[in-house]
Protein backbone atom coordinates (compact mmCIF):
# COMPACT_ATOMS: atom_id res chain seq x y z
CA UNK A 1 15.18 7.98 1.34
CA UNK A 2 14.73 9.73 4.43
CA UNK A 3 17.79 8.12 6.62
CA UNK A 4 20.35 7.16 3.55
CA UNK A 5 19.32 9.32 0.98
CA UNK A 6 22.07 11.73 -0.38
CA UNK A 7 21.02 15.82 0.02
CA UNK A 8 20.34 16.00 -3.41
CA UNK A 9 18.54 12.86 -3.58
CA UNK A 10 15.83 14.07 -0.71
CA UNK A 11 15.42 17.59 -2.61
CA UNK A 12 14.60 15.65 -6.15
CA UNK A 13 12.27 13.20 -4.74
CA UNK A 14 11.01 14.07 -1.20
CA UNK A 15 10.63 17.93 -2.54
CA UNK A 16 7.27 16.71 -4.50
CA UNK A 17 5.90 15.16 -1.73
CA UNK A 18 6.28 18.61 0.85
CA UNK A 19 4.56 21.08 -1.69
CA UNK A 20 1.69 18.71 -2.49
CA UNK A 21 -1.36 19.77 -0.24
CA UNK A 22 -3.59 17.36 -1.44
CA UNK A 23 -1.88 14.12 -0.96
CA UNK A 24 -2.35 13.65 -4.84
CA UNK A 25 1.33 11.87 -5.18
CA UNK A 26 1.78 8.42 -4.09
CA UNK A 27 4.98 6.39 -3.22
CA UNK A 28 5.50 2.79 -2.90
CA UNK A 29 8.16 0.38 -1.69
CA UNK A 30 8.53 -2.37 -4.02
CA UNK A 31 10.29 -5.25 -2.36
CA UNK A 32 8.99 -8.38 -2.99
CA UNK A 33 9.39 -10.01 -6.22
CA UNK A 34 6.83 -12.19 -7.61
CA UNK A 35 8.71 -15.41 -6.63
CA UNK A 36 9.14 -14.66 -2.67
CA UNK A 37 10.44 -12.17 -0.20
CA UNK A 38 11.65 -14.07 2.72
CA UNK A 39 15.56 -14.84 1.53
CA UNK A 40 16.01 -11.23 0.17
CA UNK A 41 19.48 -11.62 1.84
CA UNK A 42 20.77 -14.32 0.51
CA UNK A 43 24.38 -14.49 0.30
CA UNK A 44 24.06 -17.55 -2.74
CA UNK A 45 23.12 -15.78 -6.03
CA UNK A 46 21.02 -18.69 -6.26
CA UNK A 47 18.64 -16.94 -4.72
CA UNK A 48 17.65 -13.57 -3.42
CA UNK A 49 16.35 -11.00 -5.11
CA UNK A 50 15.65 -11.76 -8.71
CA UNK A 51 14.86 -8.17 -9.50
CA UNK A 52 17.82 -7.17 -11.55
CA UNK A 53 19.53 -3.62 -12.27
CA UNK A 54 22.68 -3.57 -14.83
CA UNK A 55 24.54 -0.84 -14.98
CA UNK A 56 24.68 0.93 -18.43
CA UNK A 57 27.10 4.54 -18.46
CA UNK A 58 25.23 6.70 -16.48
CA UNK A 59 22.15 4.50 -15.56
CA UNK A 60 21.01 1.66 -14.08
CA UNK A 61 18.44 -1.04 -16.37
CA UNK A 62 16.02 -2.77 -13.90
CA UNK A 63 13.83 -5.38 -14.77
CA UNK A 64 11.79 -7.68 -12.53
CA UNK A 65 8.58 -8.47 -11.54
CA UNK A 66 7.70 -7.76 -7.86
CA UNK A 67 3.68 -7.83 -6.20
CA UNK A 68 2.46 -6.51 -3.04
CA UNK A 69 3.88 -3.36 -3.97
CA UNK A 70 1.72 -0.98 -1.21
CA UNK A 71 0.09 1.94 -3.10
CA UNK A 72 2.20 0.62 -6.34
CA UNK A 73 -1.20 2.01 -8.45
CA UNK A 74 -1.09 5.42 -7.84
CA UNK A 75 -4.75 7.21 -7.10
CA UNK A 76 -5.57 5.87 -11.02
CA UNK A 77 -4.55 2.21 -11.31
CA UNK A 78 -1.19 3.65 -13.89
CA UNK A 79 0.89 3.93 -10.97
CA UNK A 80 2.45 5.95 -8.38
CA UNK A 81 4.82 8.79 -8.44
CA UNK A 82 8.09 7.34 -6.93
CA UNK A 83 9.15 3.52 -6.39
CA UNK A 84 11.87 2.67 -4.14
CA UNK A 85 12.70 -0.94 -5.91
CA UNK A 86 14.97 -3.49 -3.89
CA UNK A 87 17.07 -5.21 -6.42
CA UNK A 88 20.48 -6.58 -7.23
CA UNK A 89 23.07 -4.89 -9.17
CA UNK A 90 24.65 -8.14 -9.92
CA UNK A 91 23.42 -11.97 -10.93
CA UNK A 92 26.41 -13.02 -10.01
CA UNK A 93 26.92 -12.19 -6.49
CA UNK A 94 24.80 -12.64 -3.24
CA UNK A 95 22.76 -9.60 -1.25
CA UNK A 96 25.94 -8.85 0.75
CA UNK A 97 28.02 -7.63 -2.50
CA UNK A 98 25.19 -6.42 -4.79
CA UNK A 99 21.70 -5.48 -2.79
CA UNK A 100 20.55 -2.11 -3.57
CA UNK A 101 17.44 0.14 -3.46
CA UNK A 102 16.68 2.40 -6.19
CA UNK A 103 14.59 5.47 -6.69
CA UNK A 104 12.48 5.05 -9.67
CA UNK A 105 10.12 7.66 -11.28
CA UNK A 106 6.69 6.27 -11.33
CA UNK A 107 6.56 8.14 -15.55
CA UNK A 108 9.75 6.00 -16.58
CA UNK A 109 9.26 4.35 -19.38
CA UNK A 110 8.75 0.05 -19.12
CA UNK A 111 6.35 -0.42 -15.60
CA UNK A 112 3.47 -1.60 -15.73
CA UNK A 113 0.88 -2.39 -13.06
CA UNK A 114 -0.11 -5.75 -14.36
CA UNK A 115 -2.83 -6.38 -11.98
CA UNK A 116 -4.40 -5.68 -8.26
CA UNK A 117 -4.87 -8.53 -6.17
CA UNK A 118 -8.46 -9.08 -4.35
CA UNK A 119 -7.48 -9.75 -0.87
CA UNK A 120 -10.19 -11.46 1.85
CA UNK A 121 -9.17 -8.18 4.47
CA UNK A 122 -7.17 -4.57 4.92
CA UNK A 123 -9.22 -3.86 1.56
CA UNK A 124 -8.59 -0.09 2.52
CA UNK A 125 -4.89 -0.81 1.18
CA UNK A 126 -4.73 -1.24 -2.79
CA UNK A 127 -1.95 -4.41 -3.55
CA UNK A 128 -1.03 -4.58 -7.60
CA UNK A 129 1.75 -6.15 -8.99
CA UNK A 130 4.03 -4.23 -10.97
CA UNK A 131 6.58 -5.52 -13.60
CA UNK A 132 9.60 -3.49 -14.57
CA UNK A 133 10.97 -3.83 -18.19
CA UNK A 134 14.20 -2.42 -18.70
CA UNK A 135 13.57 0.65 -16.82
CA UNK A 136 15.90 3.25 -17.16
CA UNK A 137 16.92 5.63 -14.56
CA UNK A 138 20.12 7.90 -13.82
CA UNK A 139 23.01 6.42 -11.49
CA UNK A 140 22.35 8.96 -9.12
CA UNK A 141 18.83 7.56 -7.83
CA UNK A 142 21.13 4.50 -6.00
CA UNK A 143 20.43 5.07 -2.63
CA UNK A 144 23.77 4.50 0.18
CA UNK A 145 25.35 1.44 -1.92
CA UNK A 146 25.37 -2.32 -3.11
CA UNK A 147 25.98 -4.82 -0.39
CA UNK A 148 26.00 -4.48 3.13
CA UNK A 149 24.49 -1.04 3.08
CA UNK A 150 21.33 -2.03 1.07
CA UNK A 151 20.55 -4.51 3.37
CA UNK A 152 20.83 -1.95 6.25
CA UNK A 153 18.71 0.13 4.57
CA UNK A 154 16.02 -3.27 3.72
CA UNK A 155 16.51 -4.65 7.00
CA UNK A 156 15.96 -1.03 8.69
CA UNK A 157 12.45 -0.44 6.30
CA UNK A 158 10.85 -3.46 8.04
CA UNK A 159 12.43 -2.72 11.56
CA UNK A 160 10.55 0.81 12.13
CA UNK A 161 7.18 -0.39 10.49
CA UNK A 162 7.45 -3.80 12.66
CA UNK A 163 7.01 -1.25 15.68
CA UNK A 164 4.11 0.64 13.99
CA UNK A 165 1.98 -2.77 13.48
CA UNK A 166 2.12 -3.24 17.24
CA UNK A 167 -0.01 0.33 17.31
CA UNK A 168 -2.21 -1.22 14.14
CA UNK A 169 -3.08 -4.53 16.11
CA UNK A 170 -3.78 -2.63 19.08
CA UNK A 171 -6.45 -0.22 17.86
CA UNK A 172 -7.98 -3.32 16.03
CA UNK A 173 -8.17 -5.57 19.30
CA UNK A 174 -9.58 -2.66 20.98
CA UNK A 175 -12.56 -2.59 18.67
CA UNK A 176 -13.53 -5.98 19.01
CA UNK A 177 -13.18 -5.45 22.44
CA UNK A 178 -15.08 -2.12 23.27
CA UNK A 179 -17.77 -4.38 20.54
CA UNK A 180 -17.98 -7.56 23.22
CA UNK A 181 -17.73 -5.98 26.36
CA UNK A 182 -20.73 -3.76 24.70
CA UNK A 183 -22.37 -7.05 24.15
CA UNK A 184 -21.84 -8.71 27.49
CA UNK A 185 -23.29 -5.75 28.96
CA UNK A 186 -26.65 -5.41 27.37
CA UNK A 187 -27.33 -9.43 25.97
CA UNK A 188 -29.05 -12.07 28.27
CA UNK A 189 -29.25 -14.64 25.67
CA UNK A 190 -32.67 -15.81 27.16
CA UNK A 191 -30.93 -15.50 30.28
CA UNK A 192 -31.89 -13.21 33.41
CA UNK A 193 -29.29 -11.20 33.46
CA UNK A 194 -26.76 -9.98 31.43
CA UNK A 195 -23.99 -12.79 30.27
CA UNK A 196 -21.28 -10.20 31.81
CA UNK A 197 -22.21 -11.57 35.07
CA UNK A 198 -21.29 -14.81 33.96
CA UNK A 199 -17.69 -15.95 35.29
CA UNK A 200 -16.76 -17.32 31.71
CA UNK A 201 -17.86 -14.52 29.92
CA UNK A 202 -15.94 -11.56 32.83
CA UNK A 203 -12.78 -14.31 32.93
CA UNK A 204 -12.42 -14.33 29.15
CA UNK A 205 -13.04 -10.13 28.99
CA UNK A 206 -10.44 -10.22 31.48
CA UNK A 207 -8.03 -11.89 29.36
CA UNK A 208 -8.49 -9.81 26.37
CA UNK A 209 -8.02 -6.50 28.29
CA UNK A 210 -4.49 -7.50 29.49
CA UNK A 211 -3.27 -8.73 25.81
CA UNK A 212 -4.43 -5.24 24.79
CA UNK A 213 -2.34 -3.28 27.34
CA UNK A 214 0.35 -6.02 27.00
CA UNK A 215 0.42 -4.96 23.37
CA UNK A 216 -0.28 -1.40 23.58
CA UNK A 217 3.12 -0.97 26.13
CA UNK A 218 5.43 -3.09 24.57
CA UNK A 219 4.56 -1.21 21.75
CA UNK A 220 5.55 2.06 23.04
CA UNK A 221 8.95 0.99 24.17
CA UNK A 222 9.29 -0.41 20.95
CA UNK A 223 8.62 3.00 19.41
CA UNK A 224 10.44 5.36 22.12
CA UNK A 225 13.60 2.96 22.07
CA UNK A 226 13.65 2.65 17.92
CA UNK A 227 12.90 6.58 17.94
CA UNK A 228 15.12 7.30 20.54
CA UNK A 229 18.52 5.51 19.27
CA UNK A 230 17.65 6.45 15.38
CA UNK A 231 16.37 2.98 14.41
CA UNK A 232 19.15 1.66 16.26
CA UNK A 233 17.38 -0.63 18.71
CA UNK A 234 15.82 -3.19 16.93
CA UNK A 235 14.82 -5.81 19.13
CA UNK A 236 11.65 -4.91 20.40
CA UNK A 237 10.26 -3.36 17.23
CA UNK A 238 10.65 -6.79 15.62
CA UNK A 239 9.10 -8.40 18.67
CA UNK A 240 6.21 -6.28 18.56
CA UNK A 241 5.03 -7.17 15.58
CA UNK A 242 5.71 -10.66 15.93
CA UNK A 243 3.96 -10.56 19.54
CA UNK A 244 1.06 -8.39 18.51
CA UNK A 245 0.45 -9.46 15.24
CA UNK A 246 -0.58 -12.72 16.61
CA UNK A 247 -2.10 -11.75 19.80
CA UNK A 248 -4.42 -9.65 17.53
CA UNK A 249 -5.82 -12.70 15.80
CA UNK A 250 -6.50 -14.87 18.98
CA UNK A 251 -7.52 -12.13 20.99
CA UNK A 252 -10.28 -10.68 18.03
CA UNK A 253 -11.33 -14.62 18.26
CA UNK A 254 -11.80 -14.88 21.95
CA UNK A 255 -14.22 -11.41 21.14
CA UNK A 256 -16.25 -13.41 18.53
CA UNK A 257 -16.87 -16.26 21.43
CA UNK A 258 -17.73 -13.97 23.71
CA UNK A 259 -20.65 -12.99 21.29
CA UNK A 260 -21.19 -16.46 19.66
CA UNK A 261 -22.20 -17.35 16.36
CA UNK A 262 -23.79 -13.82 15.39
CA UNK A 263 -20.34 -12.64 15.14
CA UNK A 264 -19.58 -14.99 11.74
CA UNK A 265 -22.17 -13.40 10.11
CA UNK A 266 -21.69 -9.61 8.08
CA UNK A 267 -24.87 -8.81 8.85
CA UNK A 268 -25.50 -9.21 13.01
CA UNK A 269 -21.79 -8.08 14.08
CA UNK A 270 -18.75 -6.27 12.33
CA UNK A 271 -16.01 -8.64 14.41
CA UNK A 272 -15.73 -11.10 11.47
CA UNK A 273 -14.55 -7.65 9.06
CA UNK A 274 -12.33 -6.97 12.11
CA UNK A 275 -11.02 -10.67 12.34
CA UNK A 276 -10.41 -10.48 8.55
CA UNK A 277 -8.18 -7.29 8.77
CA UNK A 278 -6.34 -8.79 11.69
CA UNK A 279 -5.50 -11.84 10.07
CA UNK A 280 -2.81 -10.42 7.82
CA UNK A 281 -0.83 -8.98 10.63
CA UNK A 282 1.19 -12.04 10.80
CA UNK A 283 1.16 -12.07 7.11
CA UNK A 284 2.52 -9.30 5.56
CA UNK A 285 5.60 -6.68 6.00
CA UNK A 286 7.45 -9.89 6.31
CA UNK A 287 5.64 -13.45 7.92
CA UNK A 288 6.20 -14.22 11.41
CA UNK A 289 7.94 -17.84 11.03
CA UNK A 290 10.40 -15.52 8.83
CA UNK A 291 11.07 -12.86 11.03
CA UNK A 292 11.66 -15.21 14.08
CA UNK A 293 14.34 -17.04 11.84
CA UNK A 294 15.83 -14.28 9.96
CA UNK A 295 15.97 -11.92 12.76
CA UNK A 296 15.41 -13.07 15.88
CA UNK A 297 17.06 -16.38 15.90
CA UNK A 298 19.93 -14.31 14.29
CA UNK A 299 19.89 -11.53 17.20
CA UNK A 300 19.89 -14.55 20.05
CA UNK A 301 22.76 -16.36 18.00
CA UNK A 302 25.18 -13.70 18.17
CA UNK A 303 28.12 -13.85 20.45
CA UNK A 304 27.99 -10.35 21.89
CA UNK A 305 23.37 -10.72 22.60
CA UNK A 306 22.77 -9.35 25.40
CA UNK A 307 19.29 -10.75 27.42
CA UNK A 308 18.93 -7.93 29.52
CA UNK A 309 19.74 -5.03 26.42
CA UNK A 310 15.97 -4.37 25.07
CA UNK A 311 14.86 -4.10 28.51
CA UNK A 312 17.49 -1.47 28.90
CA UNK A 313 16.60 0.40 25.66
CA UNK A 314 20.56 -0.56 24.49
CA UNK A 315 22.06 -0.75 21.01
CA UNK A 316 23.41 -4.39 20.20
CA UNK A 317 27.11 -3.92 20.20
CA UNK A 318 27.64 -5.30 16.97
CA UNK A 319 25.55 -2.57 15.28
């Protein structure tokens, strides 16, 4: 809403948001239908999105059923103020001639939050699924257009939070760490001195260290160069979350053999609650194994890919 949404369109729905001082109003991006995510750009009707909107006068109709719909609830479990819903505008025709997003009242009539998933980890984050039955909402609320635009504006979405994991996965690696160095430092194990003087234990504290600043710099170019060319720069933000994502996981691992088996237990050590956020990193905001094939294999394919133009902070010529 904030990059392609009309003047009118950020003064209806973004308006509520500014004058409310207590964060009571919640928004939520709902993306991925109940049957997959992955192939939201699909060119075959076939697939895609199977999240529907048919246009009726003045209004668009959705109906679908979509699930990991961040914040989808609301603060009460009814739901949330303001869904942007990624859809179709046509069963017919493939994401490059009918995907949209559309702004959808949280009070319309026909959504439902059906139910909210009990996830392992990132239990700070609520994850329903919400179904949409016939909703009804004004032409207006289409945000840019059907096609090529809406999966800008989709592709664009994941692009700017890809960048943000890399900050997400950083802070989480450096608890474990600041945990097991903490560790190192003070246990002997039965030892005589402290297993930090141990080679195995420094080399592998060693390692860790530099994955964290390797993730916490490439994550700042990420954010500068995406910042700095208005989303423009892609490249790295993708690659950070790809990169960090899955550093995060074996780096939070190397922490819990630094400190042994105390560390699988809820009780003796928080790293396994640590290791459990971490572990959806490569998960969610789009997999890993998809964003490597949809997006960077696609980048490295084109004709015009430079290998040098991240480095540089450049815009791909074809954008």
């Amino acid at each position: 809403m904030i990059q392609y949404g009309t003047p009118e369109q950020k003064e209806r729905f973004l308006r509520p948001f500014a004058d409310d001082p207590e964060g009571d109003l919640l928004a939520s991006y709902a993306f991925t239908d109940v049957a997959g995510g992955a192939n939201f750009d699909s060119p075959d009707p076939a697939g895609g999105m199977q999240t529907l909107a048919r246009r009726d006068g003045d209004e668009w109709v959705i109906t679908g059923e979509k699930h990991y719909t961040t914040n989808g609830t609301g603060w009460d479990k009814k739901g949330c103020h303001l869904y942007t819903v990624v859809c179709r505008t046509d069963p017919a025709a493939g994401a490059d001639e009918a995907l949209a997003v559309i702004a959808v009242p949280g009070a319309a009539p026909g959504i439902t939050v059906v139910d909210v998933y009990d996830k392992i980890g990132h239990r700070g984050v609520v994850t329903p699924r919400v179904h949409f039955d016939q909703v009804r909402v004004p032409a207006a609320n289409l945000i840019g257009e059907p096609g090529r635009l809406g999966k800008r504006i989709v592709a664009g979405a994941f692009s700017w939070t890809a960048a943000l994991i890399g900050a997400a996965c950083v802070g989480t690696m450096r608890a474990a760490f600041e945990y097991a160095l903490e560790f190192a430092r003070a246990e002997k194990r039965l030892g005589t001195v402290p297993i930090i003087e141990h080679q195995n234990v420094g080399f592998m504290l060693a390692d860790i260290k530099m994955h964290i600043e390797a993730c916490r710099y490439l994550t700042w170019k990420a954010c500068h160069d995406f910042e700095r060319t208005g989303g423009r720069a892609q490249e790295l933000a993708i690659m950070t979350k790809v990169y960090c994502s899955e550093a995060a996981v074996t780096t939070i691992y190397d922490c819990m053999r630094v400190v042994g088996i105390a560390s699988y237990t809820k009780d003796l050590a928080p790293l396994e609650r640590i290791m459990r956020n971490a572990m959806v990193f490569p998960l969610y905001d789009g997999g890993n194994q998809g964003v490597r094939r949809r997006q960077l294999h696609e980048m490295l394919r084109h004709p015009s890919y430079d290998p040098m133009g991240a480095a540089h902070g450049d815009v791909p010529a074809w954008v």
